[in-house]
PDB file of N, CA and C in Angstrom:
ATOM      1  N   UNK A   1       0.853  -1.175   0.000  1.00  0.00           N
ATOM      2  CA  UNK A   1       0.000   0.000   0.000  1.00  0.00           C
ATOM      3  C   UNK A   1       0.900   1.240   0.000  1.00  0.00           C
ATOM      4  N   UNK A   2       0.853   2.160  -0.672  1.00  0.00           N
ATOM      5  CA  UNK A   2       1.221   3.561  -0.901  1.00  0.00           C
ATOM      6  C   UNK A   2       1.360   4.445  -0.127  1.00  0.00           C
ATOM      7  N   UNK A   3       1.947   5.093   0.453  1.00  0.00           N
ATOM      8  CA  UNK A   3       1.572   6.135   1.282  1.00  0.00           C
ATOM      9  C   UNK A   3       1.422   7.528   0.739  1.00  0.00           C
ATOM     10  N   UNK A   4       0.516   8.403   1.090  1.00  0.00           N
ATOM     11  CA  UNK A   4       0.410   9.628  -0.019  1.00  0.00           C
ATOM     12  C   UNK A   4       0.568  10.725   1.298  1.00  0.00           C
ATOM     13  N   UNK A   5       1.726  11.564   0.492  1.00  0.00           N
ATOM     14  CA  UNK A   5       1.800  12.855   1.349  1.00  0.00           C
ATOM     15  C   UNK A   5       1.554  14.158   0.947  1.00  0.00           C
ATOM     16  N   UNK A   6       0.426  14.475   2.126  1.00  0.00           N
ATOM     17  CA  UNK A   6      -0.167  16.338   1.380  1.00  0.00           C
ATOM     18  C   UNK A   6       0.693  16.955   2.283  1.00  0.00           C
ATOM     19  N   UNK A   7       0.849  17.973   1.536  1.00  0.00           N
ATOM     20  CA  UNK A   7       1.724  19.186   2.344  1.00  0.00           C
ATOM     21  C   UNK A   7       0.611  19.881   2.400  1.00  0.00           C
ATOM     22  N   UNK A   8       0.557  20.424   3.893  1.00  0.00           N
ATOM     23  CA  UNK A   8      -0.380  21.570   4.127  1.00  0.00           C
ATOM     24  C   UNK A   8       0.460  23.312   4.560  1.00  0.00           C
ATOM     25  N   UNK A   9       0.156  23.820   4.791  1.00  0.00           N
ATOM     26  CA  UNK A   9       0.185  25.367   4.329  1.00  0.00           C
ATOM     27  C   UNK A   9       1.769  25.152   5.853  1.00  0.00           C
ATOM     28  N   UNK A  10       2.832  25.817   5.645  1.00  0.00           N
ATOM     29  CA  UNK A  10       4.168  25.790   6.598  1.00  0.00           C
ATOM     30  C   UNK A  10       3.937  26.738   7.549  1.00  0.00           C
ATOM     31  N   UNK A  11       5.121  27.232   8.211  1.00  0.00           N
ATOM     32  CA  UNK A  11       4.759  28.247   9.210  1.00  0.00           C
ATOM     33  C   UNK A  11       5.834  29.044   9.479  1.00  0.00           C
ATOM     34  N   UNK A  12       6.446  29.696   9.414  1.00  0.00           N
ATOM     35  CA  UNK A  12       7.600  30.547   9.822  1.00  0.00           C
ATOM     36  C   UNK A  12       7.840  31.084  11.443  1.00  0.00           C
ATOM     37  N   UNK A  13       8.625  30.523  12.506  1.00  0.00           N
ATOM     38  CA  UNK A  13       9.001  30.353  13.454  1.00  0.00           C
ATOM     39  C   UNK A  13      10.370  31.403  13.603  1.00  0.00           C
ATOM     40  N   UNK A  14      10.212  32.430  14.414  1.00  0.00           N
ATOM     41  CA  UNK A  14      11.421  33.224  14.972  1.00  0.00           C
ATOM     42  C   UNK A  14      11.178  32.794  16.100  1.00  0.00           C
ATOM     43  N   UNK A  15      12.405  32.285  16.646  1.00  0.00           N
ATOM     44  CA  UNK A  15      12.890  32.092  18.176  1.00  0.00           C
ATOM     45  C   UNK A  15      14.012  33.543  18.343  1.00  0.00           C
ATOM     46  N   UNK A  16      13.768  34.442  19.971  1.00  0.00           N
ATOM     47  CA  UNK A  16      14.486  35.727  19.975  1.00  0.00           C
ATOM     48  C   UNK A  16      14.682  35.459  21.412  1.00  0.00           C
ATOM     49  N   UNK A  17      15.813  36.298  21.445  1.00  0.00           N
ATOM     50  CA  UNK A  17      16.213  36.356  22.859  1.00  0.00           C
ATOM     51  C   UNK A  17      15.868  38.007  23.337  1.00  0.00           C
ATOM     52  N   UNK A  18      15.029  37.814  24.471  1.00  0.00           N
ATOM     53  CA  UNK A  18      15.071  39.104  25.421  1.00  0.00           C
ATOM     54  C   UNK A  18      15.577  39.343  26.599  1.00  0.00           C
ATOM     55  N   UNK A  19      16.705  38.795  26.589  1.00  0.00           N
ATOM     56  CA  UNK A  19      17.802  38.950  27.213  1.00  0.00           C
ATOM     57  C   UNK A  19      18.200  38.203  28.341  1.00  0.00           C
ATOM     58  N   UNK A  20      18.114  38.642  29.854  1.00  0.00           N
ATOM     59  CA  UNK A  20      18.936  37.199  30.852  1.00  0.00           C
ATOM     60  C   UNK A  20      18.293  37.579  31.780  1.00  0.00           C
ATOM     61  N   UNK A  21      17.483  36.573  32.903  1.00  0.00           N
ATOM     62  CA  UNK A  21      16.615  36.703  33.977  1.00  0.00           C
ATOM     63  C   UNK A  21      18.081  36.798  34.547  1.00  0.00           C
ATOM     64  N   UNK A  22      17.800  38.568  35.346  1.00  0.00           N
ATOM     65  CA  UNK A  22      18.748  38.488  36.567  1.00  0.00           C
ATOM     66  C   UNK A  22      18.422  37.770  37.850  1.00  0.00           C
ATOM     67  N   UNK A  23      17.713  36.814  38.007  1.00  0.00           N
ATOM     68  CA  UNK A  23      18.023  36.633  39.379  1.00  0.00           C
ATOM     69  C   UNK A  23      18.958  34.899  38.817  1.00  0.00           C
ATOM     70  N   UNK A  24      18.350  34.057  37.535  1.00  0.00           N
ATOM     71  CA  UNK A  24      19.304  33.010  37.243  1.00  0.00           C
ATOM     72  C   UNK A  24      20.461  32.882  36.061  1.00  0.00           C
ATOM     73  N   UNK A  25      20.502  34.106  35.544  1.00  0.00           N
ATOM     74  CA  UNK A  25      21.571  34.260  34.520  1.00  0.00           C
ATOM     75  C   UNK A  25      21.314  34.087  33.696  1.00  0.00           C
ATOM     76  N   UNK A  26      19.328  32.938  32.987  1.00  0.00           N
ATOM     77  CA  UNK A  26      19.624  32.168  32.439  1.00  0.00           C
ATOM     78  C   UNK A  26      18.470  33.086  30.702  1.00  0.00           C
ATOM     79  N   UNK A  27      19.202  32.816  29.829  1.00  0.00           N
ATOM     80  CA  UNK A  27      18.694  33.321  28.243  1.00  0.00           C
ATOM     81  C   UNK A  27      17.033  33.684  28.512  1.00  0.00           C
ATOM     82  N   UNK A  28      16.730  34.461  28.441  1.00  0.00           N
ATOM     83  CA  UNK A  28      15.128  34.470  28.080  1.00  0.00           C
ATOM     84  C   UNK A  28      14.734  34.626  26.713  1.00  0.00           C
ATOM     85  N   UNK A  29      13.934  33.587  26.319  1.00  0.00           N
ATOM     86  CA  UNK A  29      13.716  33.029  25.201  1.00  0.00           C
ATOM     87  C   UNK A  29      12.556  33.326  24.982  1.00  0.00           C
ATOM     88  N   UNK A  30      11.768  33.801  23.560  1.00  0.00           N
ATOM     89  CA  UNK A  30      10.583  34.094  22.998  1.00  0.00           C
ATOM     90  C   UNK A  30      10.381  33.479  22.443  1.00  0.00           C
ATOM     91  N   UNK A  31       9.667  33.280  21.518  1.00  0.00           N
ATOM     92  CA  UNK A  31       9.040  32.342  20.180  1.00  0.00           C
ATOM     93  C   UNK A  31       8.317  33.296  19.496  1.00  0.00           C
ATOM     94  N   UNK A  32       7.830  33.202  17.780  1.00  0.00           N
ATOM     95  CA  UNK A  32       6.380  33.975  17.607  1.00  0.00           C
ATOM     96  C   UNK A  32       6.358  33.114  16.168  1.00  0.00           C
ATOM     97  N   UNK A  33       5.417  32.409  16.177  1.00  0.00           N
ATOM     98  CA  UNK A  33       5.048  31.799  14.963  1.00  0.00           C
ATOM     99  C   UNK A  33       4.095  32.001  14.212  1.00  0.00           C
ATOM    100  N   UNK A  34       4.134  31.998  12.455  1.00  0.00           N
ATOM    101  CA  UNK A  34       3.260  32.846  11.745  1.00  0.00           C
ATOM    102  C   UNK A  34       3.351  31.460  10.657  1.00  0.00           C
ATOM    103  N   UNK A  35       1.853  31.396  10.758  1.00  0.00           N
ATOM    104  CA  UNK A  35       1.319  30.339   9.830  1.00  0.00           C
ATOM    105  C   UNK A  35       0.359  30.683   8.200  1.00  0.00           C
ATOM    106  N   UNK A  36      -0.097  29.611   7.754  1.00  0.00           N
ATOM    107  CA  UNK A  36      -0.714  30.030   6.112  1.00  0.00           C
ATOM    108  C   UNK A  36       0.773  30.234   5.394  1.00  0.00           C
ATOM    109  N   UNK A  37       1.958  30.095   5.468  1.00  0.00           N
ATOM    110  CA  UNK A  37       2.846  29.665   4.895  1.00  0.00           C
ATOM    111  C   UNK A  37       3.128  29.068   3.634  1.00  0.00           C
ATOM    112  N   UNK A  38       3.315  29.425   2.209  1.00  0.00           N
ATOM    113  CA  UNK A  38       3.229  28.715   1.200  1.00  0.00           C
ATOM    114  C   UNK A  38       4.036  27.558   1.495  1.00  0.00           C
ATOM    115  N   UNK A  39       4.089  26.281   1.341  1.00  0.00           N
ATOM    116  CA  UNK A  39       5.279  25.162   1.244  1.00  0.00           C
ATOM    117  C   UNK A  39       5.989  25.040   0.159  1.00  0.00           C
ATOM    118  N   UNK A  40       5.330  25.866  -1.039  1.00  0.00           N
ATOM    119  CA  UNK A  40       6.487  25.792  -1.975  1.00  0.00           C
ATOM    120  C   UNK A  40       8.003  26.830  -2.033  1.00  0.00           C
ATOM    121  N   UNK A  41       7.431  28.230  -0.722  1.00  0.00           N
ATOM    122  CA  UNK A  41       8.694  29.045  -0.559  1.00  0.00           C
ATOM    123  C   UNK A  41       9.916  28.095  -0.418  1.00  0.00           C
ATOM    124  N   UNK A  42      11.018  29.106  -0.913  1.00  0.00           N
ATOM    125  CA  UNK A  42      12.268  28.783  -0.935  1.00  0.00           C
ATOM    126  C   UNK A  42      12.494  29.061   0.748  1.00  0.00           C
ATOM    127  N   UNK A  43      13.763  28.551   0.790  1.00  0.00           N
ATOM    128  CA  UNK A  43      14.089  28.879   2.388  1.00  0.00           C
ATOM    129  C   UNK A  43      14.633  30.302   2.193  1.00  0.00           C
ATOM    130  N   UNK A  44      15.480  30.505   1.231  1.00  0.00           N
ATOM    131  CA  UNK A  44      16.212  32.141   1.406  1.00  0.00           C
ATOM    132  C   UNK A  44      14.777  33.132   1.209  1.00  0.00           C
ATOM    133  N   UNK A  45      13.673  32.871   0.838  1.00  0.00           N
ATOM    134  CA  UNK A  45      12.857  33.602   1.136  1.00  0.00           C
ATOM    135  C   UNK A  45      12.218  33.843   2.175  1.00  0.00           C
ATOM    136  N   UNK A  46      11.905  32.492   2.910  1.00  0.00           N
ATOM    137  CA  UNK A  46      11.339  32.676   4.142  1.00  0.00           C
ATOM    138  C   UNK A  46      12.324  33.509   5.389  1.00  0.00           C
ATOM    139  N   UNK A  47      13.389  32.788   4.905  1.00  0.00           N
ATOM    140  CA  UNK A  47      14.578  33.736   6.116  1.00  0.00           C
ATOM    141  C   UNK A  47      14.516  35.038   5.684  1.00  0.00           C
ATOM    142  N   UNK A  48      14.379  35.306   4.711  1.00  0.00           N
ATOM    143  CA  UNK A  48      14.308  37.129   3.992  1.00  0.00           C
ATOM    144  C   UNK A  48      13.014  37.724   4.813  1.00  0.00           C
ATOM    145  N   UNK A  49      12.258  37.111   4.517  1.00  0.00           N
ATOM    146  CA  UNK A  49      10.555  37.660   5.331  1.00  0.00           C
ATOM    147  C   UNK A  49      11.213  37.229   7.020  1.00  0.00           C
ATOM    148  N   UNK A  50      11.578  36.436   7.591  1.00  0.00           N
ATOM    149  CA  UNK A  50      11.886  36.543   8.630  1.00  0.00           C
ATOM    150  C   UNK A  50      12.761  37.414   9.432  1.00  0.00           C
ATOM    151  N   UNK A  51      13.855  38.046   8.488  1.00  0.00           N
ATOM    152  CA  UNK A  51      14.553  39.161   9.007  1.00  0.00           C
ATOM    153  C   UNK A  51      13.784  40.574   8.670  1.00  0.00           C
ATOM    154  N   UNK A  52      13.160  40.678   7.821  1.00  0.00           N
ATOM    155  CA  UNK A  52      12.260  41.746   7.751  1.00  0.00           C
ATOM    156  C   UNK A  52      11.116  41.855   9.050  1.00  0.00           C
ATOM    157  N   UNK A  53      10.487  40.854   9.230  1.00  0.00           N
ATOM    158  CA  UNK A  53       9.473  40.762  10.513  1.00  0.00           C
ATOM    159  C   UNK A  53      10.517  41.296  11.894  1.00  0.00           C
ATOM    160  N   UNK A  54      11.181  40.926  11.722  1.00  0.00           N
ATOM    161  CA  UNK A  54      12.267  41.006  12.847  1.00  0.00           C
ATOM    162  C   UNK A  54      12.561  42.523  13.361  1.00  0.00           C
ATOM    163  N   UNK A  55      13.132  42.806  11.899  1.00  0.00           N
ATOM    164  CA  UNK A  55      13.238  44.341  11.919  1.00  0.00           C
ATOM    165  C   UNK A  55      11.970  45.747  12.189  1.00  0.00           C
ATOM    166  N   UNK A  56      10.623  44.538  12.106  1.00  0.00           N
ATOM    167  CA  UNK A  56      10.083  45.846  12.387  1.00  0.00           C
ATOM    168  C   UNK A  56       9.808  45.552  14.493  1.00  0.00           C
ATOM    169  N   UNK A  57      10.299  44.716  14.505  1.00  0.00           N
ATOM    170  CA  UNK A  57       9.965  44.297  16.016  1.00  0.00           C
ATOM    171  C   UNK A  57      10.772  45.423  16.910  1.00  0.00           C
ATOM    172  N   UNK A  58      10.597  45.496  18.052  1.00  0.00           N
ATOM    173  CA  UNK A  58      11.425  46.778  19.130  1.00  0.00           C
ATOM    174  C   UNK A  58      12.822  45.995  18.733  1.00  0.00           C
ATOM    175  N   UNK A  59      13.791  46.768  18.699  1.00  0.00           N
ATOM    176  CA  UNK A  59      14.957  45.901  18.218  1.00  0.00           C
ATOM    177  C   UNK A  59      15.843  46.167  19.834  1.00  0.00           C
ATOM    178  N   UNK A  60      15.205  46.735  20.629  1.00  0.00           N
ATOM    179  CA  UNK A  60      15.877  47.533  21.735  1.00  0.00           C
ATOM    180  C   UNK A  60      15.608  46.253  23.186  1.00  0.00           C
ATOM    181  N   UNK A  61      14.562  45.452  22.682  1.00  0.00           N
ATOM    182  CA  UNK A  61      13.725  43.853  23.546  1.00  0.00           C
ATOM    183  C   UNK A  61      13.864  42.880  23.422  1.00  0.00           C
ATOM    184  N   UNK A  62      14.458  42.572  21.672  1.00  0.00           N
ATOM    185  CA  UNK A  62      14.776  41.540  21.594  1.00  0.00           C
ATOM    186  C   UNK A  62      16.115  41.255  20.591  1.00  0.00           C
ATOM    187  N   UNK A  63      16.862  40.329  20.010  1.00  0.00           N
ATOM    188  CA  UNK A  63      17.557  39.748  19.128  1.00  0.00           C
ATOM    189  C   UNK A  63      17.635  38.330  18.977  1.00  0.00           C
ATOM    190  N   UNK A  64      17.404  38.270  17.332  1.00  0.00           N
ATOM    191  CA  UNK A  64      16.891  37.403  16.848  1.00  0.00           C
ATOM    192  C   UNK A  64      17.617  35.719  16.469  1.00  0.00           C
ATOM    193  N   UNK A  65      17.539  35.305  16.999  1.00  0.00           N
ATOM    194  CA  UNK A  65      17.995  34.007  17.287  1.00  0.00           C
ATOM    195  C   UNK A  65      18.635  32.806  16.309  1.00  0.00           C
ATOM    196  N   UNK A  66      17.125  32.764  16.034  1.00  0.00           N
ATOM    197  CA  UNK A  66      17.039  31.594  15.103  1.00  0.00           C
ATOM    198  C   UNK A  66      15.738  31.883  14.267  1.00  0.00           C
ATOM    199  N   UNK A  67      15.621  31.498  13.015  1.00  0.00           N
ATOM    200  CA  UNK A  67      14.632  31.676  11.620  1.00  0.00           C
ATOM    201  C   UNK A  67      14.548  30.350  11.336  1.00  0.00           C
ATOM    202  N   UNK A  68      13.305  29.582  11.997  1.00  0.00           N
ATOM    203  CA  UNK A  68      12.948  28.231  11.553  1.00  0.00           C
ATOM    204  C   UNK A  68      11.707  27.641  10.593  1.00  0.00           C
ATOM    205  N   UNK A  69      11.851  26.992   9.876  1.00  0.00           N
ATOM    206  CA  UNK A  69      10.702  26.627   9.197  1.00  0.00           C
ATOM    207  C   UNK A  69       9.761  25.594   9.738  1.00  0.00           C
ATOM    208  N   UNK A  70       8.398  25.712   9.560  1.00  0.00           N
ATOM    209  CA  UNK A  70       7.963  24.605  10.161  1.00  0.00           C
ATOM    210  C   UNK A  70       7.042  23.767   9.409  1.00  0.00           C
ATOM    211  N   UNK A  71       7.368  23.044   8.322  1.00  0.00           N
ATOM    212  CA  UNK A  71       6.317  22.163   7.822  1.00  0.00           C
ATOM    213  C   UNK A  71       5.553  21.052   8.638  1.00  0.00           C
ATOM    214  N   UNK A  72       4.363  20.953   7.681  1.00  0.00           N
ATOM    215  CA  UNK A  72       3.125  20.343   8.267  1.00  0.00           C
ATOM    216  C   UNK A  72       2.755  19.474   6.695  1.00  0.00           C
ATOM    217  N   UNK A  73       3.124  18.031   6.866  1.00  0.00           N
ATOM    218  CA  UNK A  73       3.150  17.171   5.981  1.00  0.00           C
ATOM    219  C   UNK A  73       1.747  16.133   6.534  1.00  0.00           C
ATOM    220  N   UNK A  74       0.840  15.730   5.833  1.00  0.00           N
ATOM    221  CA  UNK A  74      -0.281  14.602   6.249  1.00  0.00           C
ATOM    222  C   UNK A  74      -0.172  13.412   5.494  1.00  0.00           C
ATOM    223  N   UNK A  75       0.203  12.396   6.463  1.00  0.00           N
ATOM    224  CA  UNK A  75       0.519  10.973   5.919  1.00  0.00           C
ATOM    225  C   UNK A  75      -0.807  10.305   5.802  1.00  0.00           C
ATOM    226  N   UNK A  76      -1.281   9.878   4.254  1.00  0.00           N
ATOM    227  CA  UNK A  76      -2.466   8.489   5.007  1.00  0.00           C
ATOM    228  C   UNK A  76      -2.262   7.924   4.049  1.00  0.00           C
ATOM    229  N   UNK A  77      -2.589   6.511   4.219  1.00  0.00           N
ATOM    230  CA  UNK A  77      -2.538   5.239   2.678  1.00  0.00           C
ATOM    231  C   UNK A  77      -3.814   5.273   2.101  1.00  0.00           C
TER     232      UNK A  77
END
């Protein structure tokens, strides 16, 4: 039996740092994920739209981490 895979719509994931809880030293970490995502984007595009989103963010709260993609693939036979 076959297995058939739909790609459904991706999501573009910035992980940012807002800087260091003083009382444990330790990274404070954000997330903000933005979905309806074409799956056929290229990655240098999505990272392009991801540093643009970035840039309009307070740049003075956060810095930007990591630019992840997040596909959403549906397996059924």
């Amino acid at each position: 039996m076959a297995v058939v895979a739909t790609k459904n719509p991706s999501g573009l994931k910035l992980r940012l740092s807002a800087g260091k809880d003083p009382e444990t030293d330790k990274l404070i970490v954000k997330s903000r994920t933005y979905g309806n995502v074409n799956p056929s984007a290229s990655n240098d595009a999505l990272y392009e739209v991801g540093e643009v989103i970035f840039n309009l963010m307070d740049s003075t709260k956060f810095s930007l981490l990591e630019v992840s993609r997040v596909d959403n693939t549906v397996l059924s036979a």
